[in-house]
PDB file of N, CA and C in Angstrom:
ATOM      1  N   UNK A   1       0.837  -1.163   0.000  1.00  0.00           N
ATOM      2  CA  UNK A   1       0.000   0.000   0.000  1.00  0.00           C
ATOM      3  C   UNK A   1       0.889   1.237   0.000  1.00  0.00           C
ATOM      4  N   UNK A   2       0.854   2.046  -0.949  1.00  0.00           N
ATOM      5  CA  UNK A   2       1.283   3.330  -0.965  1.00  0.00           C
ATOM      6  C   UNK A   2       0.600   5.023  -0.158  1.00  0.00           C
ATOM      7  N   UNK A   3       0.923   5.660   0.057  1.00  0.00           N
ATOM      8  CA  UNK A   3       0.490   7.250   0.740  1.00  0.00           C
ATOM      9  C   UNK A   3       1.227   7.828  -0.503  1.00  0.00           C
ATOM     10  N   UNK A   4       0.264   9.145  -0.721  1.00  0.00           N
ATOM     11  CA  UNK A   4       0.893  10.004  -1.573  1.00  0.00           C
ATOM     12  C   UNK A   4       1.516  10.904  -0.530  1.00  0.00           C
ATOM     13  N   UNK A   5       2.331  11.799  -1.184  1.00  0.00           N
ATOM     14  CA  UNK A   5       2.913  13.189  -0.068  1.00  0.00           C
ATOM     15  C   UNK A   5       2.709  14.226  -1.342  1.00  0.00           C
ATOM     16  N   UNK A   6       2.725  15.352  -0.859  1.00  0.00           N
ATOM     17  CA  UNK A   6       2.728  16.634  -1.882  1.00  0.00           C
ATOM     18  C   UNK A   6       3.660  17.230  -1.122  1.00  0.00           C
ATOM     19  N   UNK A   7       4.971  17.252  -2.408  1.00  0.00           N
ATOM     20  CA  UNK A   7       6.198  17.845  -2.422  1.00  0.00           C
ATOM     21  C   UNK A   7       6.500  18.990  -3.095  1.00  0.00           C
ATOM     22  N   UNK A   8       7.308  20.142  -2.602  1.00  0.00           N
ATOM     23  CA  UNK A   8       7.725  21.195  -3.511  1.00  0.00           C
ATOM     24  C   UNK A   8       8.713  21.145  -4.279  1.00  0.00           C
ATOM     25  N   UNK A   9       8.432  21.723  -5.563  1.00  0.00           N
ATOM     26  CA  UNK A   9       9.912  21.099  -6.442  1.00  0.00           C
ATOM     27  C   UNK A   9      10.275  23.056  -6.633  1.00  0.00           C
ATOM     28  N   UNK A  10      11.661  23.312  -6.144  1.00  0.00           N
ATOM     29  CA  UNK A  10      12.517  24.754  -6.773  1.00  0.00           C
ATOM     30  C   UNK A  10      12.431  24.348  -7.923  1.00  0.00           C
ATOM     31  N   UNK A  11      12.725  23.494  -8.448  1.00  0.00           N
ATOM     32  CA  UNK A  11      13.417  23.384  -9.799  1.00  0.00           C
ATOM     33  C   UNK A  11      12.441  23.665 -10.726  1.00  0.00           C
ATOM     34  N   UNK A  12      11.092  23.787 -10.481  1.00  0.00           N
ATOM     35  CA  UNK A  12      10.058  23.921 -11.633  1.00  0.00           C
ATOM     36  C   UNK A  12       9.653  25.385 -11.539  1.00  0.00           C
ATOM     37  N   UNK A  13       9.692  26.095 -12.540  1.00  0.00           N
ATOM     38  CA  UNK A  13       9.350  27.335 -13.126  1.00  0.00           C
ATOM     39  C   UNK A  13       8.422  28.063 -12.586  1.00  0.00           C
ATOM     40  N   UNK A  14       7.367  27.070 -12.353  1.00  0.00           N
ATOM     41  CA  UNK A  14       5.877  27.645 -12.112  1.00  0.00           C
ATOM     42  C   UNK A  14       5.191  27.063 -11.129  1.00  0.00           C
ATOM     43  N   UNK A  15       6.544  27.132 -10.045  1.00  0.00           N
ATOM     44  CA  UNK A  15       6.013  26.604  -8.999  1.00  0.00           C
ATOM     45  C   UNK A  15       5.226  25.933  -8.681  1.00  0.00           C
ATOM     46  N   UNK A  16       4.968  24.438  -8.723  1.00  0.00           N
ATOM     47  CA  UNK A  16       3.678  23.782  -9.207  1.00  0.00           C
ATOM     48  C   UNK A  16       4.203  22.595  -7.928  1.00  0.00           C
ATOM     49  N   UNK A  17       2.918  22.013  -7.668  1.00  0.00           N
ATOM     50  CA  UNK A  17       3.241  20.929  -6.201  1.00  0.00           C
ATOM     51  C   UNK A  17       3.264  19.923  -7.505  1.00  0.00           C
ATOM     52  N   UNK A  18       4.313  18.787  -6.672  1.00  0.00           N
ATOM     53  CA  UNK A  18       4.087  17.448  -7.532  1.00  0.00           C
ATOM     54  C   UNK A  18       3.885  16.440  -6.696  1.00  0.00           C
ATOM     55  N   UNK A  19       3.299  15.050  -7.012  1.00  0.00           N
ATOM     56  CA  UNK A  19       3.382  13.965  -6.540  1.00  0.00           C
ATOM     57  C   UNK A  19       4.240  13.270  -6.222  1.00  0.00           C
ATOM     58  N   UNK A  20       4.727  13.031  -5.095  1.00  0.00           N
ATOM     59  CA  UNK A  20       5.774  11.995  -4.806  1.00  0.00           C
ATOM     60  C   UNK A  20       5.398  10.668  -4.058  1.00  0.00           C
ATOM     61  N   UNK A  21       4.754   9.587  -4.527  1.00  0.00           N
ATOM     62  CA  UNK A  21       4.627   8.245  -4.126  1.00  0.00           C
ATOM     63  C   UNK A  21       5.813   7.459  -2.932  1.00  0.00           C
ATOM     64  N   UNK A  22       5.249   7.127  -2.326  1.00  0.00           N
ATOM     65  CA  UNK A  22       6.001   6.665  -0.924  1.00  0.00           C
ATOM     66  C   UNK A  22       5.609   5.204  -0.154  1.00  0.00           C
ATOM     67  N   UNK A  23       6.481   4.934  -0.119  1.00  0.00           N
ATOM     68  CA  UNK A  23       5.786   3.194   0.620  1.00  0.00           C
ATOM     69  C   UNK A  23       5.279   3.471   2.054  1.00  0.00           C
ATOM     70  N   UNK A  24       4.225   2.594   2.698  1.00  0.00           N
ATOM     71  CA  UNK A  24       3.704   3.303   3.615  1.00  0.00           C
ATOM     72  C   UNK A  24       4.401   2.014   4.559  1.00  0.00           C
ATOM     73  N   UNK A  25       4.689   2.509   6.091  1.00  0.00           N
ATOM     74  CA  UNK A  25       5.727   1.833   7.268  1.00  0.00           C
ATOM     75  C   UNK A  25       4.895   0.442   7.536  1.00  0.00           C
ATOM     76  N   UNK A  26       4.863  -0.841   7.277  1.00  0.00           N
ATOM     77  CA  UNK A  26       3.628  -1.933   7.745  1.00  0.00           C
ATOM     78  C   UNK A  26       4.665  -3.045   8.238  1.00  0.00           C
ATOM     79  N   UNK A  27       4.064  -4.324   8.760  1.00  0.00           N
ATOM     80  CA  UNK A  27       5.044  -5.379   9.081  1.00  0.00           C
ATOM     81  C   UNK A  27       5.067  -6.367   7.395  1.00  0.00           C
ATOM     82  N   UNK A  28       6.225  -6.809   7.449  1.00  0.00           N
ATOM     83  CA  UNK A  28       6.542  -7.218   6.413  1.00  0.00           C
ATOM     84  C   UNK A  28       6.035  -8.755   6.071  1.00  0.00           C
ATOM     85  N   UNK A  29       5.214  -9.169   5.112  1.00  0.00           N
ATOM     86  CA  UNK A  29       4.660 -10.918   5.265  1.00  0.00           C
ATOM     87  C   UNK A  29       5.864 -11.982   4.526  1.00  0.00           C
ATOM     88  N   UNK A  30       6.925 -11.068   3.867  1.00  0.00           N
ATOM     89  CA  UNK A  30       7.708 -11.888   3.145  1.00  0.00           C
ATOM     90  C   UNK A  30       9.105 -11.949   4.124  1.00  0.00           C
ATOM     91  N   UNK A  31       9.344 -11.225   4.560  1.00  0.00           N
ATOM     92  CA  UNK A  31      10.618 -10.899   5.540  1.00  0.00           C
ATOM     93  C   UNK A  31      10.313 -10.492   6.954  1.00  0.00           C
ATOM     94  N   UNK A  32      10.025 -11.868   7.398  1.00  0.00           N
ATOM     95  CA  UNK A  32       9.402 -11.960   8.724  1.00  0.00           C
ATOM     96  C   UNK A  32      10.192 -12.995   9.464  1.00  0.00           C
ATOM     97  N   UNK A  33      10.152 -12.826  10.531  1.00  0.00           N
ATOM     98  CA  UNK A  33      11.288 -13.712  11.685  1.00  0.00           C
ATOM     99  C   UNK A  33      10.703 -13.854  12.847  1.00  0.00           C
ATOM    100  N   UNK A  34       9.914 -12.902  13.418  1.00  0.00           N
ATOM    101  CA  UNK A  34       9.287 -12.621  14.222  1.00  0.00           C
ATOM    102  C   UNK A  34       7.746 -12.192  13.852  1.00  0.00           C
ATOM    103  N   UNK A  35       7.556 -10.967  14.105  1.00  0.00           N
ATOM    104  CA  UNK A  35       6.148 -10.385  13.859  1.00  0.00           C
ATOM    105  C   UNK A  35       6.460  -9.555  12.607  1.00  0.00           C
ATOM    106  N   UNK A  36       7.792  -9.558  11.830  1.00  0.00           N
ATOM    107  CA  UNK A  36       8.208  -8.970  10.383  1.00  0.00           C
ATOM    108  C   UNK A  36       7.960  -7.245  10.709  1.00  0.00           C
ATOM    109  N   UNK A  37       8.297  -6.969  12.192  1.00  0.00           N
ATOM    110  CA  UNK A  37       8.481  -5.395  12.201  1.00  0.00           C
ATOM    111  C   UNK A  37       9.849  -5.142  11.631  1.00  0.00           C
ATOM    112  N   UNK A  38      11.328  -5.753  11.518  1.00  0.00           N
ATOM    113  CA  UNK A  38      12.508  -5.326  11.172  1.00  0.00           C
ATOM    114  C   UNK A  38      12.198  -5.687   9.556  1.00  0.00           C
ATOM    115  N   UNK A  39      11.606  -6.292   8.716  1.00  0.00           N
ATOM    116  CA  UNK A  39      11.494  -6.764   7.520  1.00  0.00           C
ATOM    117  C   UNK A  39      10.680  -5.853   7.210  1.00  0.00           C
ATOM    118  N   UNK A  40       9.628  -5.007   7.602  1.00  0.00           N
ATOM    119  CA  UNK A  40       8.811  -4.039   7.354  1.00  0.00           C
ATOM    120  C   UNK A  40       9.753  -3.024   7.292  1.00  0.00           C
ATOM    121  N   UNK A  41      10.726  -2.391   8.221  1.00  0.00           N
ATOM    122  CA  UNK A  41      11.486  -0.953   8.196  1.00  0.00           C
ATOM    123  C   UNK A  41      12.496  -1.564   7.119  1.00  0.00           C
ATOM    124  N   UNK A  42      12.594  -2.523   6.756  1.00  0.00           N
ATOM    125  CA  UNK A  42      13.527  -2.972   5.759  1.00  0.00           C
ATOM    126  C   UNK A  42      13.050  -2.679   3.994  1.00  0.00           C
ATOM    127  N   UNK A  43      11.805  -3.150   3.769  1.00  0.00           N
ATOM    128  CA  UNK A  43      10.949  -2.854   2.916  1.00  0.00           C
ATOM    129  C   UNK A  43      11.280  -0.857   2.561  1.00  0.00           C
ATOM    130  N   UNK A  44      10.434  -0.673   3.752  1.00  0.00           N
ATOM    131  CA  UNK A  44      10.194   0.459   3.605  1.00  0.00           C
ATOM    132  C   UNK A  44      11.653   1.625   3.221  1.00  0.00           C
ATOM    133  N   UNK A  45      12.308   1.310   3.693  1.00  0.00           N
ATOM    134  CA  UNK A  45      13.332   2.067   3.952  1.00  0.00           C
ATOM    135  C   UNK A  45      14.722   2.027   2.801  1.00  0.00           C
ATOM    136  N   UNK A  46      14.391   0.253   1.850  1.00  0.00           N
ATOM    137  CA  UNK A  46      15.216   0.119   0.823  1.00  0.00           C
ATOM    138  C   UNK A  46      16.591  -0.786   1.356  1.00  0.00           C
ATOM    139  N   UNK A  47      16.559  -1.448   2.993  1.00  0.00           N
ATOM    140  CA  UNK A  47      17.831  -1.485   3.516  1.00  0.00           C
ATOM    141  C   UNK A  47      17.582  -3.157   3.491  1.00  0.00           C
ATOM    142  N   UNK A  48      18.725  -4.386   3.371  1.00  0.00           N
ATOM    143  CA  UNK A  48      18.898  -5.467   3.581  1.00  0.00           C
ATOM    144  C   UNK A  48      18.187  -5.790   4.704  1.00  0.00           C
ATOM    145  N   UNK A  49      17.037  -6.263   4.837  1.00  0.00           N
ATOM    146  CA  UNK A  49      16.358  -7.118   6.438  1.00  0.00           C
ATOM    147  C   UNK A  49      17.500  -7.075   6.967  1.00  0.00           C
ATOM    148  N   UNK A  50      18.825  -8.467   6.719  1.00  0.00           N
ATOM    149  CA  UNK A  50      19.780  -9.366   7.949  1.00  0.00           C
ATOM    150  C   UNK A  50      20.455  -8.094   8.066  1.00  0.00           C
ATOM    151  N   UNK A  51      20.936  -7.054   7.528  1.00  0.00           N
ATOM    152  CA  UNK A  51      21.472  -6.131   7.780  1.00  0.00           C
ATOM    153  C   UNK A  51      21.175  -5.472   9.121  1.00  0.00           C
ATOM    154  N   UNK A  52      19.991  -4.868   8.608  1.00  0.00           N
ATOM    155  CA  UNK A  52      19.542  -4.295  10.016  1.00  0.00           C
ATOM    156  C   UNK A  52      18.796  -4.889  10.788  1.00  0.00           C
ATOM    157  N   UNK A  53      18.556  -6.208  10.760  1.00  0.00           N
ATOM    158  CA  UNK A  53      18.636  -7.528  12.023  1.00  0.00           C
ATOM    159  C   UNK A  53      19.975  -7.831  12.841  1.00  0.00           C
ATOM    160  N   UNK A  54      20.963  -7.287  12.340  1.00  0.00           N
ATOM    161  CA  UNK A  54      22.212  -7.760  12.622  1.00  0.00           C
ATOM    162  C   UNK A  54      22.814  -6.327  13.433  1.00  0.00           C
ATOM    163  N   UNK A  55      22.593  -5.131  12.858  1.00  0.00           N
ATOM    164  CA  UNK A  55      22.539  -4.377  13.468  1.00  0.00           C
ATOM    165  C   UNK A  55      21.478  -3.722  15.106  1.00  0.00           C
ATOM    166  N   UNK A  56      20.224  -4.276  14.758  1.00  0.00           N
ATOM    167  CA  UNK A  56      19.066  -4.254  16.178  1.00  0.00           C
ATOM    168  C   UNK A  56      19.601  -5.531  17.275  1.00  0.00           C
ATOM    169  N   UNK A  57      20.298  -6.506  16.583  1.00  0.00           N
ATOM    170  CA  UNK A  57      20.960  -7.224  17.348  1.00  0.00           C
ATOM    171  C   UNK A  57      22.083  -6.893  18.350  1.00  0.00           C
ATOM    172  N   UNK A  58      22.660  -6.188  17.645  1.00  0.00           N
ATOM    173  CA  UNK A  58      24.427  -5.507  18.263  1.00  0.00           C
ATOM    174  C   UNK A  58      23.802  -4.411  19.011  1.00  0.00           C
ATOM    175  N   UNK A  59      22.887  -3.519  19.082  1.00  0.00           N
ATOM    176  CA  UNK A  59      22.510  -2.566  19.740  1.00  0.00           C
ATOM    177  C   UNK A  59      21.382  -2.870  20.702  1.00  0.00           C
ATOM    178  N   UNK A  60      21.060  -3.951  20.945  1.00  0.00           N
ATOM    179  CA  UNK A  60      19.716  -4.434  21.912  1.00  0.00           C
ATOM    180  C   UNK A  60      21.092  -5.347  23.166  1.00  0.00           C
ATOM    181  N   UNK A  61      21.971  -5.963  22.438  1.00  0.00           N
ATOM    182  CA  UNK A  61      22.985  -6.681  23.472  1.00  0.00           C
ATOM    183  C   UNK A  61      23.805  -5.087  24.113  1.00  0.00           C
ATOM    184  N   UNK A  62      24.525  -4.425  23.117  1.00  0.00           N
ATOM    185  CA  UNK A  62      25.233  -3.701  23.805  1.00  0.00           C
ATOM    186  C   UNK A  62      24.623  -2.083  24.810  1.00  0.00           C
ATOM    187  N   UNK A  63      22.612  -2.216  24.360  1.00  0.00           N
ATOM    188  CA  UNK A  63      22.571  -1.559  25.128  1.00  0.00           C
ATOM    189  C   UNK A  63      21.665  -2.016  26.681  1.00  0.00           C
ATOM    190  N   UNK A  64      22.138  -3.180  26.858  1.00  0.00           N
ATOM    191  CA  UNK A  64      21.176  -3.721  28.089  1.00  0.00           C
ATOM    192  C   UNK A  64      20.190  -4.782  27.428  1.00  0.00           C
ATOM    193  N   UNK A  65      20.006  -4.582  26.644  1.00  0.00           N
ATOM    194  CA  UNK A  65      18.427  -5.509  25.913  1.00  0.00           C
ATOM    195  C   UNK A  65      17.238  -5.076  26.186  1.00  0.00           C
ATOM    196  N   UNK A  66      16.687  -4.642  27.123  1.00  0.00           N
ATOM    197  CA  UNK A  66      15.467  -4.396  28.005  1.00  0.00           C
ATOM    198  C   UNK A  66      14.723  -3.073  26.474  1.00  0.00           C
ATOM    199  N   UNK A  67      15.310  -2.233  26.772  1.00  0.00           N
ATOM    200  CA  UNK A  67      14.971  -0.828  25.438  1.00  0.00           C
ATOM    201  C   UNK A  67      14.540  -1.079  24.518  1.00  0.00           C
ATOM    202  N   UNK A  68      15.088  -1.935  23.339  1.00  0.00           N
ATOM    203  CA  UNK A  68      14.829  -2.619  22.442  1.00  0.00           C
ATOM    204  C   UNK A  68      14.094  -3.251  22.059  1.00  0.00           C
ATOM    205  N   UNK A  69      13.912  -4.462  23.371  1.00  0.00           N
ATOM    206  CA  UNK A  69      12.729  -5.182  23.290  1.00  0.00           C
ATOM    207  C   UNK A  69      11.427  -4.926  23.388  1.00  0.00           C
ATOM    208  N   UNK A  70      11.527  -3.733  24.536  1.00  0.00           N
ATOM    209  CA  UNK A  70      10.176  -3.177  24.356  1.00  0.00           C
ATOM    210  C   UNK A  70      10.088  -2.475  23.025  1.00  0.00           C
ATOM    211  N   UNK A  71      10.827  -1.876  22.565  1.00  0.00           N
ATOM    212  CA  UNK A  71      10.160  -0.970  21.361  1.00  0.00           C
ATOM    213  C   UNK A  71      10.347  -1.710  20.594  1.00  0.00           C
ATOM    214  N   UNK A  72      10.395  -2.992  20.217  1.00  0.00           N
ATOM    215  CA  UNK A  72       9.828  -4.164  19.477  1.00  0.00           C
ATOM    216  C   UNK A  72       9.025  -4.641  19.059  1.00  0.00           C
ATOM    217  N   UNK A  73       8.230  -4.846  20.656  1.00  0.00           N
ATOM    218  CA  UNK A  73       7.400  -5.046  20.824  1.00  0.00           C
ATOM    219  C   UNK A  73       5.947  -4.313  20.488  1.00  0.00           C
ATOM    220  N   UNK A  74       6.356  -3.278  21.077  1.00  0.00           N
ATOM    221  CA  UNK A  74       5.422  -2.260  20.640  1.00  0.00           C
ATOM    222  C   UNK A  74       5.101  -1.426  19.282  1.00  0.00           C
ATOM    223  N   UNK A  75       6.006  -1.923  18.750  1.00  0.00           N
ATOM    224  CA  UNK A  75       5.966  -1.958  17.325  1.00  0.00           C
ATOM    225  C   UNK A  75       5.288  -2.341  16.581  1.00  0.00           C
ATOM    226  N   UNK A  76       5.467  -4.000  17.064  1.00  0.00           N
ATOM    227  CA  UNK A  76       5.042  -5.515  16.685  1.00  0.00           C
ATOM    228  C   UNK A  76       2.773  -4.889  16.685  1.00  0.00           C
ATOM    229  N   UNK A  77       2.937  -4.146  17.363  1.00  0.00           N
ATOM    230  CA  UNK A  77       1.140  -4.129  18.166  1.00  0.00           C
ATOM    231  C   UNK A  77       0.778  -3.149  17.183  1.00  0.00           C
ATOM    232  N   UNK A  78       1.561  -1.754  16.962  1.00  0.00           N
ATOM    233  CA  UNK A  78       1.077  -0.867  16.756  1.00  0.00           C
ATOM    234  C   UNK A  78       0.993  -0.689  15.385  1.00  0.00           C
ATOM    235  N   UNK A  79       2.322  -1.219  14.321  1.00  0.00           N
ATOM    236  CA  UNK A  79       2.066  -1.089  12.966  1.00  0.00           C
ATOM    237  C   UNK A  79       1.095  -2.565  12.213  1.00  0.00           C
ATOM    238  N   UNK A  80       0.731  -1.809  11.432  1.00  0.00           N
ATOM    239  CA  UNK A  80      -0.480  -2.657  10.369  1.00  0.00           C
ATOM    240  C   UNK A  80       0.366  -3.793   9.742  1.00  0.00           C
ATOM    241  N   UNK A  81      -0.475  -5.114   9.254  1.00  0.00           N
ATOM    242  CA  UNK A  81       0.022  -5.726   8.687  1.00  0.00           C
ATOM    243  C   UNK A  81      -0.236  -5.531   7.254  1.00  0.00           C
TER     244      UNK A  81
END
């Protein structure tokens, strides 16, 4: 599912708004491990899933774990599938 945004372009003469199409933030059904919230910001964002699985990994150990998990979690609840 896409959201439109209305963007300003300098570059056009006559100052005119244009369309810029945007992927909208959801959990992911193809790149899922869990509840597919890191496969969703992966989607969305253009970035390798294991990448930034590998990275939420290194930063959930080195910052306590507890932080992370909750906003995981709450993730997991709050974005659409």
């Amino acid at each position: 599912m896409t959201g439109l945004v209305l963007a300003y372009n300098e570059d056009n003469q006559d100052n005119k708004k244009e369309r810029i199409h945007m992927k909208q933030l959801h959990k992911s059904t193809s790149n899922r491990v869990l509840a597919g919230v890191l496969g969703g910001f992966a989607e969305r964002y253009g970035i390798d899933p294991t990448v930034l699985r590998v990275i939420y990994a290194a930063v959930t150990i080195i910052t306590a774990t507890v932080p992370l998990v909750l906003l995981y979690l709450a993730a997991a609840l709050i974005m659409p599938d």
